[in-house]
C-alpha atoms as a PDB file:
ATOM      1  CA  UNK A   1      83.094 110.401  92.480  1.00  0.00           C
ATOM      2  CA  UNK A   2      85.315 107.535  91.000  1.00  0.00           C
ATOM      3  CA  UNK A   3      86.767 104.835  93.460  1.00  0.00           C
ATOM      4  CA  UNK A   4      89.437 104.773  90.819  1.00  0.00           C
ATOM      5  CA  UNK A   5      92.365 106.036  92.133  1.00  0.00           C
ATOM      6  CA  UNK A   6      94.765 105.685  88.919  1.00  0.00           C
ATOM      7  CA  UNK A   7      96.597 109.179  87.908  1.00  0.00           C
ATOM      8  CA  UNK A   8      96.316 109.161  84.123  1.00  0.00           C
ATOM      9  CA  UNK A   9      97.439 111.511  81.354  1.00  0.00           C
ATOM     10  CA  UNK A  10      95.476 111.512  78.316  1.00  0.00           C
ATOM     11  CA  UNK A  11      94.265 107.999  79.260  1.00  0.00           C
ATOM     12  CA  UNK A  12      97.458 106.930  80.318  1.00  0.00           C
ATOM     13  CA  UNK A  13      98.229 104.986  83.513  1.00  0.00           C
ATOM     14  CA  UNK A  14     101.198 106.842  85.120  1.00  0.00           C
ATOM     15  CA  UNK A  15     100.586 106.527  88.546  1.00  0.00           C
ATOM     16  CA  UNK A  16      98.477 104.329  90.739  1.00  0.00           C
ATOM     17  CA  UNK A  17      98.072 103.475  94.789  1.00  0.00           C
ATOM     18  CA  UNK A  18     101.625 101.506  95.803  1.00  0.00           C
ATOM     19  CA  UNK A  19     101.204  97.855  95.845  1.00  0.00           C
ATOM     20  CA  UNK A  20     102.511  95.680  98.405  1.00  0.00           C
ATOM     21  CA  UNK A  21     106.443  95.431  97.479  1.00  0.00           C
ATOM     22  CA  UNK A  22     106.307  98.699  96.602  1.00  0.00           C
ATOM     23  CA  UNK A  23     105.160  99.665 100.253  1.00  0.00           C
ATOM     24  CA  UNK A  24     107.425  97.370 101.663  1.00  0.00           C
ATOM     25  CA  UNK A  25     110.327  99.443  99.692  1.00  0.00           C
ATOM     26  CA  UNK A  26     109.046 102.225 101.228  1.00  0.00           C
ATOM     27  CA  UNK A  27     109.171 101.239 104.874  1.00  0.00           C
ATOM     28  CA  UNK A  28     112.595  99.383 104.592  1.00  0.00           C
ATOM     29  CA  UNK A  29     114.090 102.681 102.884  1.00  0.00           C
ATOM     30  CA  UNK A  30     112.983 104.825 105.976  1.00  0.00           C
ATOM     31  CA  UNK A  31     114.161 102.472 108.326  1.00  0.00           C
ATOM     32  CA  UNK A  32     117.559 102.540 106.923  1.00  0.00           C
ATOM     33  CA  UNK A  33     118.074 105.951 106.769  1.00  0.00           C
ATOM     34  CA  UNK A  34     116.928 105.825 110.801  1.00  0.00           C
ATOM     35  CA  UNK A  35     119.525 103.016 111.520  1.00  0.00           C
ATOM     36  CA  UNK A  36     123.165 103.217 111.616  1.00  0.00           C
ATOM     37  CA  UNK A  37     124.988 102.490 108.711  1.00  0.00           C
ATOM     38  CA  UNK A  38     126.995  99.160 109.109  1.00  0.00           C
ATOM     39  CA  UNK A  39     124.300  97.929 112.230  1.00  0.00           C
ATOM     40  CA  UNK A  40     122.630  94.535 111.310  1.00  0.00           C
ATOM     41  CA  UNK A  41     118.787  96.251 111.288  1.00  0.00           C
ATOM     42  CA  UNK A  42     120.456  98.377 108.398  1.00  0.00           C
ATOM     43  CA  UNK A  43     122.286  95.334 106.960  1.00  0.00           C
ATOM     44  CA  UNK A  44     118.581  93.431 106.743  1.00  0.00           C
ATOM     45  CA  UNK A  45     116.756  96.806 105.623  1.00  0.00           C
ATOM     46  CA  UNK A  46     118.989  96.617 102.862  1.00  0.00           C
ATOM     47  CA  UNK A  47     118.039  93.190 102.046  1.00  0.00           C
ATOM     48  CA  UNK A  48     114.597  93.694 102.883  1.00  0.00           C
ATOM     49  CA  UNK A  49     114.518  96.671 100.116  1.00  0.00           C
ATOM     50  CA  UNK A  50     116.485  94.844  97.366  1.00  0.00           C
ATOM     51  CA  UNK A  51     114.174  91.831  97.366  1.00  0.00           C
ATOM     52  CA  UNK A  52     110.839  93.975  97.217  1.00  0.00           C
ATOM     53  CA  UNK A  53     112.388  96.122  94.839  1.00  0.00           C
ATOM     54  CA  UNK A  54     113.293  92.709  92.793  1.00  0.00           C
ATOM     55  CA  UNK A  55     109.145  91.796  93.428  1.00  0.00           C
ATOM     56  CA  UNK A  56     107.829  94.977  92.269  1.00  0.00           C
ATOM     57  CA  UNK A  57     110.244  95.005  89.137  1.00  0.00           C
ATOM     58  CA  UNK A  58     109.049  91.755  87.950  1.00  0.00           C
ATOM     59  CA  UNK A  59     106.024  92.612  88.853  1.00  0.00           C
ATOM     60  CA  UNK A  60     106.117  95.759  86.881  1.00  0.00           C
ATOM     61  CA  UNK A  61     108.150  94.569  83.969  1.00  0.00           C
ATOM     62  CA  UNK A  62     105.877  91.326  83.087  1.00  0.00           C
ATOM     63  CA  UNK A  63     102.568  92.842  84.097  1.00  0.00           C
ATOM     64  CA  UNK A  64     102.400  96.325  84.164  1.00  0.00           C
ATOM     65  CA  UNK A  65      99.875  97.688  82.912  1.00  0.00           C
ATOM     66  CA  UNK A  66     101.236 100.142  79.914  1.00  0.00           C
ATOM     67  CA  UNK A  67     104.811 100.455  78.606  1.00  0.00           C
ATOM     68  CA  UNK A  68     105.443 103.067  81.031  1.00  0.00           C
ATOM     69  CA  UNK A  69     105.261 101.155  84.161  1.00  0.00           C
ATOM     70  CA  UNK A  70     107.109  97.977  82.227  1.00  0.00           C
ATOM     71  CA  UNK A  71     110.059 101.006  81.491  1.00  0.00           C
ATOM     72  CA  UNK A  72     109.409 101.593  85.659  1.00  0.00           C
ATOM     73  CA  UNK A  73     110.321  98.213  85.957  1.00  0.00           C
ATOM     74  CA  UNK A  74     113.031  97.530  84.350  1.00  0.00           C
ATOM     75  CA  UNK A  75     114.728 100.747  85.643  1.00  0.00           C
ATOM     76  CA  UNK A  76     113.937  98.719  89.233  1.00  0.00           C
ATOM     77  CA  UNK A  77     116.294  95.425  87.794  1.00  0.00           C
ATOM     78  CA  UNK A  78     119.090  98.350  87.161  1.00  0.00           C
ATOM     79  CA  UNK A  79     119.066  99.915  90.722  1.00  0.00           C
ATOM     80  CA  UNK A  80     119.267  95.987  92.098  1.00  0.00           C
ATOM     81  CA  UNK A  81     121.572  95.158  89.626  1.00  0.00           C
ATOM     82  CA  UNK A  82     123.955  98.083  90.518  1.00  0.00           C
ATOM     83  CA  UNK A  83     123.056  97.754  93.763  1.00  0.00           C
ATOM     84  CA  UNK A  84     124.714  94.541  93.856  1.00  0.00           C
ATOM     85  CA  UNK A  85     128.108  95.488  92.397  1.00  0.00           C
END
């Protein structure tokens, strides 16, 4: 059995473990949906998830590992850009 836990298609890399930011996303999403909205533990989940989500999309954009996960990334810059507006 492989220790390789990458989900590929034909070879492909479209899916790995979360990394770090990415987990850190994660955690600050679900806390924000458990706080209430306006609160200052929502206000800082927010932050908290826009600047991982800014880490992993760099991340992701300058050093993914095909063009599928650098397309991932970029489409992470949008949702901070927008989120931003």
């Amino acid at each position: 059995m492989s220790l390789n836990r990458d989900f590929k298609i034909r070879g492909y890399t479209v899916g790995q473990m979360p990394n770090l930011p990415l987990i850190v996303v994660i955690v600050a999403t679900v806390a924000g949906w458990m706080t209430e909205q306006g609160s200052v533990t929502n206000r800082l989940m927010d932050s908290v998830f826009l600047v991982s989500l800014s880490i992993w999309s760099y991340l992701e954009t300058f050093d993914g590992a095909n063009a599928f996960r650098r397309v991932l990334g970029i489409a992470g810059f949008v949702v901070v850009v927008l989120s931003s507006l």
